[in-house]
C-alpha atoms as a PDB file:
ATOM      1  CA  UNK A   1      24.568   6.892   3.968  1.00  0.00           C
ATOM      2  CA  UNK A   2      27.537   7.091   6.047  1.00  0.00           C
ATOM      3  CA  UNK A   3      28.510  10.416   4.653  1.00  0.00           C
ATOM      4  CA  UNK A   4      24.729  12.004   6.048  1.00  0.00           C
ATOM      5  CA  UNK A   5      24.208  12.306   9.601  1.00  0.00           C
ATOM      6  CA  UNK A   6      22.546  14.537  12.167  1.00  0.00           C
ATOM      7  CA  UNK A   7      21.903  14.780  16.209  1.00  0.00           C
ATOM      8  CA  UNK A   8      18.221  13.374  16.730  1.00  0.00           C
ATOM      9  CA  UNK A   9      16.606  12.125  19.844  1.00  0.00           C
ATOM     10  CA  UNK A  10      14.778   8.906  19.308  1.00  0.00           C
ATOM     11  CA  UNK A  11      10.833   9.451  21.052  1.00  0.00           C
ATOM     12  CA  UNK A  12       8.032   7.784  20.299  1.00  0.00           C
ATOM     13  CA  UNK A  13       5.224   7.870  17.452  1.00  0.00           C
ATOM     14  CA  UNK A  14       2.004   6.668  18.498  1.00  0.00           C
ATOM     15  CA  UNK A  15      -0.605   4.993  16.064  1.00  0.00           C
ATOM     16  CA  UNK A  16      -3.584   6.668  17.500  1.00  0.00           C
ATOM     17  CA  UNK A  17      -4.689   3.252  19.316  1.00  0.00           C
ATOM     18  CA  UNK A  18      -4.465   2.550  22.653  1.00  0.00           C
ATOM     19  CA  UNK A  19      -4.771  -1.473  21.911  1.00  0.00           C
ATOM     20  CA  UNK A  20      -1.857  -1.422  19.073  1.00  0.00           C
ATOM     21  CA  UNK A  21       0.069   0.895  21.064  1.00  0.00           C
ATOM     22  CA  UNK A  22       0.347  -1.417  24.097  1.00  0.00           C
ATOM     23  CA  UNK A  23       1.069  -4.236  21.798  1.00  0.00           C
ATOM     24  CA  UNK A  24       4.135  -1.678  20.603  1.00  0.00           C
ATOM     25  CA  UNK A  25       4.971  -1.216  23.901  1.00  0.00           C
ATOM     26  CA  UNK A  26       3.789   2.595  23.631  1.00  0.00           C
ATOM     27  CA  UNK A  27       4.169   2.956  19.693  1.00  0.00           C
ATOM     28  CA  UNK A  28       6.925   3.272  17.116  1.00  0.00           C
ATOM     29  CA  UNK A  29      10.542   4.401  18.349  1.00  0.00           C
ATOM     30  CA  UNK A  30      11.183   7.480  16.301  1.00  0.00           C
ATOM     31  CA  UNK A  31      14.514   7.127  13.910  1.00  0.00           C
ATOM     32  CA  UNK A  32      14.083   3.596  13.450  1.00  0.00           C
ATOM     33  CA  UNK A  33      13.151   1.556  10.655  1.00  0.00           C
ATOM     34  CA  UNK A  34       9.790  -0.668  11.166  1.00  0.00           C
ATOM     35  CA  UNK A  35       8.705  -3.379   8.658  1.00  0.00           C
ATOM     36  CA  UNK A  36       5.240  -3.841   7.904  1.00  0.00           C
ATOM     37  CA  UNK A  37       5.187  -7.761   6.925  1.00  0.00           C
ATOM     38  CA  UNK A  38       2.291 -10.041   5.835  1.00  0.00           C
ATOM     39  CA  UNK A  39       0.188 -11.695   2.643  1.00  0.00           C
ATOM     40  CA  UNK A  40      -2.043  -9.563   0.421  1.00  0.00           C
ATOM     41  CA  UNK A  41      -4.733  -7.959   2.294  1.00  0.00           C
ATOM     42  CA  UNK A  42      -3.944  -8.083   5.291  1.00  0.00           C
ATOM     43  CA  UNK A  43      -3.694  -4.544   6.257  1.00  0.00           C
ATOM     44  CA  UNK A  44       0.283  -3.599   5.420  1.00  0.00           C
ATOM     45  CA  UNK A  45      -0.478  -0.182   3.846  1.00  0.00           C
ATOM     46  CA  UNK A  46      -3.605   0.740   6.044  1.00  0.00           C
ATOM     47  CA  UNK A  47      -1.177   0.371   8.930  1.00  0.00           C
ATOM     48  CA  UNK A  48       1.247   2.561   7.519  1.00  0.00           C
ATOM     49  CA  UNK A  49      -0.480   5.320   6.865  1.00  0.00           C
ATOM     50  CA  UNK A  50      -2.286   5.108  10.090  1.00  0.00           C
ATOM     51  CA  UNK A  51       1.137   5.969  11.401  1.00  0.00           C
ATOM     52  CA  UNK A  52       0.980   9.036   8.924  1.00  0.00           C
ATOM     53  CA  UNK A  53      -2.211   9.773  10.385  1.00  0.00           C
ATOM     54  CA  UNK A  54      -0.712   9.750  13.625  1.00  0.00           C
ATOM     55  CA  UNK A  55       2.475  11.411  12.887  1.00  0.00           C
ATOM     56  CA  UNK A  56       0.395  14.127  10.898  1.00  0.00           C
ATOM     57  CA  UNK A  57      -1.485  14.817  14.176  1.00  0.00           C
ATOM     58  CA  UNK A  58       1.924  15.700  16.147  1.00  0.00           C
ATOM     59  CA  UNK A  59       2.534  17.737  13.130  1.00  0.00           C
ATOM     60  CA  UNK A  60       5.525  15.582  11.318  1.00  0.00           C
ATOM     61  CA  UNK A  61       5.266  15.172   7.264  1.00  0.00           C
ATOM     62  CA  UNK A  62       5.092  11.845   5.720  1.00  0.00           C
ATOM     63  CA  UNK A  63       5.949  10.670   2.218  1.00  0.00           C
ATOM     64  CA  UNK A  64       4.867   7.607   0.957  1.00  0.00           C
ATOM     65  CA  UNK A  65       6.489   6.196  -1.928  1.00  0.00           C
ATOM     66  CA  UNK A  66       3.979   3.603  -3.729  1.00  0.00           C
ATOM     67  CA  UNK A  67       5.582   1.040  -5.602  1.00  0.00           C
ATOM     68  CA  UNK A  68       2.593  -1.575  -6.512  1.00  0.00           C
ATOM     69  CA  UNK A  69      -0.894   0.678  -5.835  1.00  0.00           C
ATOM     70  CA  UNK A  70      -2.586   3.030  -7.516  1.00  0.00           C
ATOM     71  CA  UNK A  71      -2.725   6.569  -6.027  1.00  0.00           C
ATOM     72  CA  UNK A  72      -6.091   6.599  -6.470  1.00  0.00           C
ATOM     73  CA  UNK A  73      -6.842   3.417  -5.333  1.00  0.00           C
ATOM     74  CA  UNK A  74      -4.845   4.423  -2.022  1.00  0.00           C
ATOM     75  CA  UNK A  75      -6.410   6.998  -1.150  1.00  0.00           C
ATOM     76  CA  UNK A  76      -9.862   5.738  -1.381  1.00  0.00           C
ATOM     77  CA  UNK A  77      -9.010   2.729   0.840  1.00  0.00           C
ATOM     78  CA  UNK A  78      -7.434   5.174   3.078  1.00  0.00           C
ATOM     79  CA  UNK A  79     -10.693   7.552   3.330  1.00  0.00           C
ATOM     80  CA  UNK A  80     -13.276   4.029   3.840  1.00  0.00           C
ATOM     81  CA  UNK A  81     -11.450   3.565   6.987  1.00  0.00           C
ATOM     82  CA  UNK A  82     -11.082   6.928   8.807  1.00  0.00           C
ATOM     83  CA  UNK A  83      -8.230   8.101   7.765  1.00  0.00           C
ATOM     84  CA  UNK A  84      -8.401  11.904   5.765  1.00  0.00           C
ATOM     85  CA  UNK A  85      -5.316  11.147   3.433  1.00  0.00           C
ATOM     86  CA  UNK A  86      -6.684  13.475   0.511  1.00  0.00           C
ATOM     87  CA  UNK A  87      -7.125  16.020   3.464  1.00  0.00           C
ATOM     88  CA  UNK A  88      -3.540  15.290   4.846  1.00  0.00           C
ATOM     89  CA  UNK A  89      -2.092  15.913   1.538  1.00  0.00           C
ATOM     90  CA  UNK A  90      -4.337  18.804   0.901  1.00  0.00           C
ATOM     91  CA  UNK A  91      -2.614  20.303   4.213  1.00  0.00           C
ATOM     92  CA  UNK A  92       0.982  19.129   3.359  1.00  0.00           C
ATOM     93  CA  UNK A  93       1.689  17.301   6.208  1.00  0.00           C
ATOM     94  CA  UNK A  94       0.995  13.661   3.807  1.00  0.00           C
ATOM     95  CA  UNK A  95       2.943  13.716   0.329  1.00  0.00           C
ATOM     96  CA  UNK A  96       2.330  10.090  -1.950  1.00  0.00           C
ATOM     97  CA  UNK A  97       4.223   9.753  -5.252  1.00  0.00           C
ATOM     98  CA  UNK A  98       3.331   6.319  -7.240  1.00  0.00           C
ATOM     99  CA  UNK A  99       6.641   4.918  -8.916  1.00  0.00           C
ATOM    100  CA  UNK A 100       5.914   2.915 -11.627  1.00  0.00           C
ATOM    101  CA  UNK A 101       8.389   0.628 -13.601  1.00  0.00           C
ATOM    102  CA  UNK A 102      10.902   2.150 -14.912  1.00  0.00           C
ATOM    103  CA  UNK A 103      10.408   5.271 -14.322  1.00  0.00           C
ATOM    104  CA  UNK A 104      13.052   6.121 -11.818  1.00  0.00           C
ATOM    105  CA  UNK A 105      16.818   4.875 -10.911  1.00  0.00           C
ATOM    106  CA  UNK A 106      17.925   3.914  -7.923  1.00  0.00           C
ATOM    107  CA  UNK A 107      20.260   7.195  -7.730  1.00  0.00           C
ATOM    108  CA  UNK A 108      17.189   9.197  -8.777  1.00  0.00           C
ATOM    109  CA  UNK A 109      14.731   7.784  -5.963  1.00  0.00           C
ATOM    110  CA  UNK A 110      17.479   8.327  -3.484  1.00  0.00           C
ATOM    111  CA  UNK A 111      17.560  11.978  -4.676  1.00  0.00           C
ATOM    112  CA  UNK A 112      14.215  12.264  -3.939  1.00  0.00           C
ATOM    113  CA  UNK A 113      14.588  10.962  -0.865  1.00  0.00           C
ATOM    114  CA  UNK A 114      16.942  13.383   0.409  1.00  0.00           C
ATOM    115  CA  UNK A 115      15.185  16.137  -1.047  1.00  0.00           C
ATOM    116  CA  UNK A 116      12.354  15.679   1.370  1.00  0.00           C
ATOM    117  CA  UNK A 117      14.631  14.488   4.478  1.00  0.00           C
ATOM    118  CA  UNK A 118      16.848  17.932   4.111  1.00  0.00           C
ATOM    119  CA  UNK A 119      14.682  20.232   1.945  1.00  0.00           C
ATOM    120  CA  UNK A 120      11.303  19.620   3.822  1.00  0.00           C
ATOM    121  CA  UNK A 121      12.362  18.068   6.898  1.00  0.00           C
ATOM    122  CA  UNK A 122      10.126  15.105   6.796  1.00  0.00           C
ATOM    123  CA  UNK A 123       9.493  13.033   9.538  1.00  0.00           C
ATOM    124  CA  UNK A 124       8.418   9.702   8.354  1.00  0.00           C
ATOM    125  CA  UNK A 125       9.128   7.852   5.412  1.00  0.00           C
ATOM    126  CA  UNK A 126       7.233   5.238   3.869  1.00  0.00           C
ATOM    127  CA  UNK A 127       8.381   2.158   1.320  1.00  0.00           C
ATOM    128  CA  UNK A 128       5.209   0.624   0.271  1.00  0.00           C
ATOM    129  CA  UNK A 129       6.376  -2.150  -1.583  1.00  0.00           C
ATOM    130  CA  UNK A 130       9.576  -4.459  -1.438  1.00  0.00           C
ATOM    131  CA  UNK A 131       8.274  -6.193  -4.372  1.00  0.00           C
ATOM    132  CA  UNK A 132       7.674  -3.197  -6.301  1.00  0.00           C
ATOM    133  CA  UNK A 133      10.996  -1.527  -5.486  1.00  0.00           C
ATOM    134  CA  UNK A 134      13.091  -4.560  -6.893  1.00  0.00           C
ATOM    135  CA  UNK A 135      10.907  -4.175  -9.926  1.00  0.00           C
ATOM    136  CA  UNK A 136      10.517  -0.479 -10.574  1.00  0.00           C
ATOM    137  CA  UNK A 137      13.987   0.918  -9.924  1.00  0.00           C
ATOM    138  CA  UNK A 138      16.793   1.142 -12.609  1.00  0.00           C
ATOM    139  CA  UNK A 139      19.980   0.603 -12.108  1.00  0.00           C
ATOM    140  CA  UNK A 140      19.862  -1.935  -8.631  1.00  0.00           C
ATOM    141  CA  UNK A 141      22.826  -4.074  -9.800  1.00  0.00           C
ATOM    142  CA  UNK A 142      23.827  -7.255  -7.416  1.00  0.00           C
ATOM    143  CA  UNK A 143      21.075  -7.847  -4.489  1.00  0.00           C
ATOM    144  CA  UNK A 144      18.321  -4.917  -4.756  1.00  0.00           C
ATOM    145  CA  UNK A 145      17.744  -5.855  -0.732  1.00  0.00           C
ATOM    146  CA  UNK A 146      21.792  -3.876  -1.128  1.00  0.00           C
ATOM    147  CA  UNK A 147      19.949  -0.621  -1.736  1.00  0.00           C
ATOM    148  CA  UNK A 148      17.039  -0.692   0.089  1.00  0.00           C
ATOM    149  CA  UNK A 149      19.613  -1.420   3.425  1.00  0.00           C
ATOM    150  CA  UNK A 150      21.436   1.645   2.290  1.00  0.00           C
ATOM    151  CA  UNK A 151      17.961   3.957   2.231  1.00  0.00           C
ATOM    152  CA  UNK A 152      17.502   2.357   5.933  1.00  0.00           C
ATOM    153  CA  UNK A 153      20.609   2.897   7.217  1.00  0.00           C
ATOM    154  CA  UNK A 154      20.225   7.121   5.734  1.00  0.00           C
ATOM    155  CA  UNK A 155      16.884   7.001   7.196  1.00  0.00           C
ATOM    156  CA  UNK A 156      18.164   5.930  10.352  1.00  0.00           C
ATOM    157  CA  UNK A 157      21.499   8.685  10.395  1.00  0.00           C
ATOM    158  CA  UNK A 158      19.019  11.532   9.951  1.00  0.00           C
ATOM    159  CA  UNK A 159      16.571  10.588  12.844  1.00  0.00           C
ATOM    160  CA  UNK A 160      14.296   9.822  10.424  1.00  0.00           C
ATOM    161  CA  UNK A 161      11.082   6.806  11.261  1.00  0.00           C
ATOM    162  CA  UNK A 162      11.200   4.770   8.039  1.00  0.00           C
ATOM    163  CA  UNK A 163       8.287   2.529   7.220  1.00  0.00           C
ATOM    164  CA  UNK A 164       8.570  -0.627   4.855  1.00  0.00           C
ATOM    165  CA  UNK A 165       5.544  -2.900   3.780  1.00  0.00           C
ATOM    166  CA  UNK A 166       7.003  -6.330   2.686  1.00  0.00           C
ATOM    167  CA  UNK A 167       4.730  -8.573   1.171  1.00  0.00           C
ATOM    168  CA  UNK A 168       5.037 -12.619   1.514  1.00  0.00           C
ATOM    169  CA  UNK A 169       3.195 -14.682  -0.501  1.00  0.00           C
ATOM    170  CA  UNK A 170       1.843 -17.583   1.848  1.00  0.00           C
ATOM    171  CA  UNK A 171      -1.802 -16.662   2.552  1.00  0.00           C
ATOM    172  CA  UNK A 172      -2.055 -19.064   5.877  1.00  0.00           C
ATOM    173  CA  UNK A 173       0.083 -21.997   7.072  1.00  0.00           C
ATOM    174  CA  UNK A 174       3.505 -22.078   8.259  1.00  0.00           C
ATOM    175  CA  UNK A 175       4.951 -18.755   9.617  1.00  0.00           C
ATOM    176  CA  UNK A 176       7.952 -16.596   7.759  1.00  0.00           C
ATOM    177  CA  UNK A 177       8.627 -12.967   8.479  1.00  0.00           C
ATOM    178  CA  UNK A 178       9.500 -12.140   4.843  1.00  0.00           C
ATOM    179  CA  UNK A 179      10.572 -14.303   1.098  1.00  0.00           C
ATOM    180  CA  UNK A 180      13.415 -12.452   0.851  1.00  0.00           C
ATOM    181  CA  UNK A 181      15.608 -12.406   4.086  1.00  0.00           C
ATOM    182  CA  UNK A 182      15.687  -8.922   4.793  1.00  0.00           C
ATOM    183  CA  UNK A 183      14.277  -8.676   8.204  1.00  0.00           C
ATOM    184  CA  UNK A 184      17.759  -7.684   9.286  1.00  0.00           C
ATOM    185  CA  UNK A 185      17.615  -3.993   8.132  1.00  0.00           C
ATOM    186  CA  UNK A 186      14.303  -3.429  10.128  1.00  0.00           C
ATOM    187  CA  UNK A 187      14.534  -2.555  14.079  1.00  0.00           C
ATOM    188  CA  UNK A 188      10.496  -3.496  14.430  1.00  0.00           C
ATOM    189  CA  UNK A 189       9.255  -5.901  12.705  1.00  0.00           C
ATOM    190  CA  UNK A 190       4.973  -6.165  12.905  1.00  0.00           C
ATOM    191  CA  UNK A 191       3.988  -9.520  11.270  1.00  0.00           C
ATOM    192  CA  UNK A 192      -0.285  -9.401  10.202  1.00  0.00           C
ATOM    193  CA  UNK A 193      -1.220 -12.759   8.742  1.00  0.00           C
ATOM    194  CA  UNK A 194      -4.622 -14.537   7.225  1.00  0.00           C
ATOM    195  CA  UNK A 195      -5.657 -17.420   9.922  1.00  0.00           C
ATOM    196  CA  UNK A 196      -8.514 -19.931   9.046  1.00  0.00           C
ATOM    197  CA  UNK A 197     -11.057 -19.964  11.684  1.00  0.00           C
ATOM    198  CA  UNK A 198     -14.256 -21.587  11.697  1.00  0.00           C
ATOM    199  CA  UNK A 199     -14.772 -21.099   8.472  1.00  0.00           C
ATOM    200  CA  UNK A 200     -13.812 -17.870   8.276  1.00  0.00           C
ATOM    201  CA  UNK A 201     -10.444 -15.702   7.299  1.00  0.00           C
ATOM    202  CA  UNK A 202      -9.204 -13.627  10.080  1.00  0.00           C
ATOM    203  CA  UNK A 203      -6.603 -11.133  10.455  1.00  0.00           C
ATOM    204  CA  UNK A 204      -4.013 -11.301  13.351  1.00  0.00           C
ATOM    205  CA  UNK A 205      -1.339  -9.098  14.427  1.00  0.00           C
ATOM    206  CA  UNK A 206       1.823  -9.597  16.605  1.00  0.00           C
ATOM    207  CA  UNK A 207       5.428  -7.881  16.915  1.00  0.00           C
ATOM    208  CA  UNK A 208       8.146  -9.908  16.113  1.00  0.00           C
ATOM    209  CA  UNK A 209      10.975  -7.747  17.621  1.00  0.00           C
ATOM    210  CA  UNK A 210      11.483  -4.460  18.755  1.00  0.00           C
ATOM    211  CA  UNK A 211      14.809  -3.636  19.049  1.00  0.00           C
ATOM    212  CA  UNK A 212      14.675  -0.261  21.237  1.00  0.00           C
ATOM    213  CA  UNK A 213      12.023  -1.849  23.829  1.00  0.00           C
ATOM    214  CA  UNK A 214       9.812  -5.127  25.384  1.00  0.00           C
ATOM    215  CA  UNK A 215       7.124  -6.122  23.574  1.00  0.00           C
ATOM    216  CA  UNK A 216       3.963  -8.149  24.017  1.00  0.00           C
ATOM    217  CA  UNK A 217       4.224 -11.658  22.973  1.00  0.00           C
ATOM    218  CA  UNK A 218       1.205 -12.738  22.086  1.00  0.00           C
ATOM    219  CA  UNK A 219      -0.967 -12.595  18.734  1.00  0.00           C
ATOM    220  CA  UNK A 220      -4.152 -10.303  18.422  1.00  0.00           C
ATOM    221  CA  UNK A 221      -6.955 -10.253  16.250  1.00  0.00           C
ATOM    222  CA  UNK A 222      -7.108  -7.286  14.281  1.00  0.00           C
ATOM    223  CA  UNK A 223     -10.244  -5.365  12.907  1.00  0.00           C
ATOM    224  CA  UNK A 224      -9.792  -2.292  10.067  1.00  0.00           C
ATOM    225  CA  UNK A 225     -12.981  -0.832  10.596  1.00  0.00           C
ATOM    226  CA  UNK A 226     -14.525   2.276   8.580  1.00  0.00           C
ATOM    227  CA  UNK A 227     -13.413   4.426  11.937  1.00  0.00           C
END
C-alpha cells in the first residue's frame, strides 16, 4: 500500500438518518476505514449498505465484496428494508461480487480492488465478512488479519471510505469489539449487539471510537424497519 497514494480531502458520508448520524457525530469521515462489529443478525450488512445507499445518493460508487452471503439473498434483505440495491446496481453506482472459497487469492482480490479504486474511481468499499475473508482467500500465509490491514491501509492512501463487517460470536453477555483483535486497523468502530429484555431480543447500537471526531457515548436501540 505504501507504494499507492493520492491527495484526498477527508468530508463526511452521511447514512441518510438524522438519529444515526448524530450518534456519528454527523456520519462517516470519508477516507477512513469503519468496522461494522456485532453477533449474527444484528444488522452488520444492512448498515453497510445503507451507507451505499447514502453514498449512491451523493453520487459515489460502492463495491461490496461478499464473503459469507448469497447475492441473492443480499439483495432481497436489502430491498425488504428500503433500500433499491438491484436498482443501485442496475444504475452502476452499487457493484456486489460474492467470493466464494477458493475462488480467488489474496493477490487476485487485491487486483480487483485496485481495479475499481483507479479504473472506476470508487468511492466506498465494502468487506462483508472477516470470517469469510480468512476462509475464502488463497494464498494469506502468517496472520490473514496481515492482509486485510494492508487493504485498509490502500484504502485509506487513496481517500477511499472502507467498510468492514466483523462478526463475533457471543449472542448477549459480556461485551468484546471483535474475536480476533483487529479493531486496530479500523478508525470507527460501530458495535450492534443482541440484549435480553423482558423477554424479548433487542438490538442496540453504540460507537466505540471515532478517531477523526467526538462521539456520543451512550447505547441506542436500533429498529431496521421495511423503510
Amino acid at each position: 500500500p505504501g507504494r499507492h497514494e493520492r491527495e484526498a480531502e477527508l468530508g463526511v458520508l452521511s447514512s441518510g438518518r438524522p438519529e444515526l448520524d448524530a450518534l456519528l457525530a454527523g456520519g462517516i469521515t470519508t477516507g477512513t476505514i469503519t468496522m461494522f462489529s456485532g453477533p449474527t443478525g444484528a444488522g452488520k450488512t444492512t448498515m453497510g449498505l445503507q451507507f451505499a445507499m447514502a453514498a449512491a445518493d451523493q453520487g459515489h460508487r460502492s463495491v461490496l465484496y461478499s464473503f459469507e452471503e448469497n447475492t441473492r439473498t443480499l439483495l432481497d434483505r436489502a430491498e425488504s428494508v428500503g433500500i433499491p440495491a438491484t436498482k443501485m446496481i442496475d444504475q452502476g453506482s452499487l457493484v456486489v461480487e460474492e467470493l466464494g472459497s477458493d475462488r480467488l487469492s489474496i493477490d487476485e482480490f487485491t487486483s480487483r480492488v485496485r481495479r475499481e479504486v483507479e479504473e472506476n474511481d470508487t468511492g466506498v468499499v465494502m468487506v462483508d465478512g472477516t470470517t469469510g475473508f480468512e476462509h475464502s482467500l488463497r494464498g494469506l500465509n502468517g496472520d490473514p488479519t496481515d492482509a486485510l490491514v494492508r487493504v485498509g491501509q490502500y484504502l485509506r492512501n487513496m481517500g477511499v471510505t472502507g467498510l468492514i463487517t466483523n462478526e463475533v460470536h457471543q449472542i448477549t453477555g459480556t461485551f468484546q469489539a471483535t474475536d480476533r483483535q483487529i479493531s486496530h486497523l479500523a478508525d470507527s468502530i460501530v458495535i450492534l449487539r443482541h440484549v435480553e429484555y423482558r423477554g424479548e431480543l433487542r438490538k442496540v447500537i453504540g460507537i466505540l471510537k471515532k478517531r477523526t471526531s467526538d462521539i456520543e457515548p451512550r447505547l441506542r436501540e436500533l429498529e431496521i424497519t421495511g423503510d
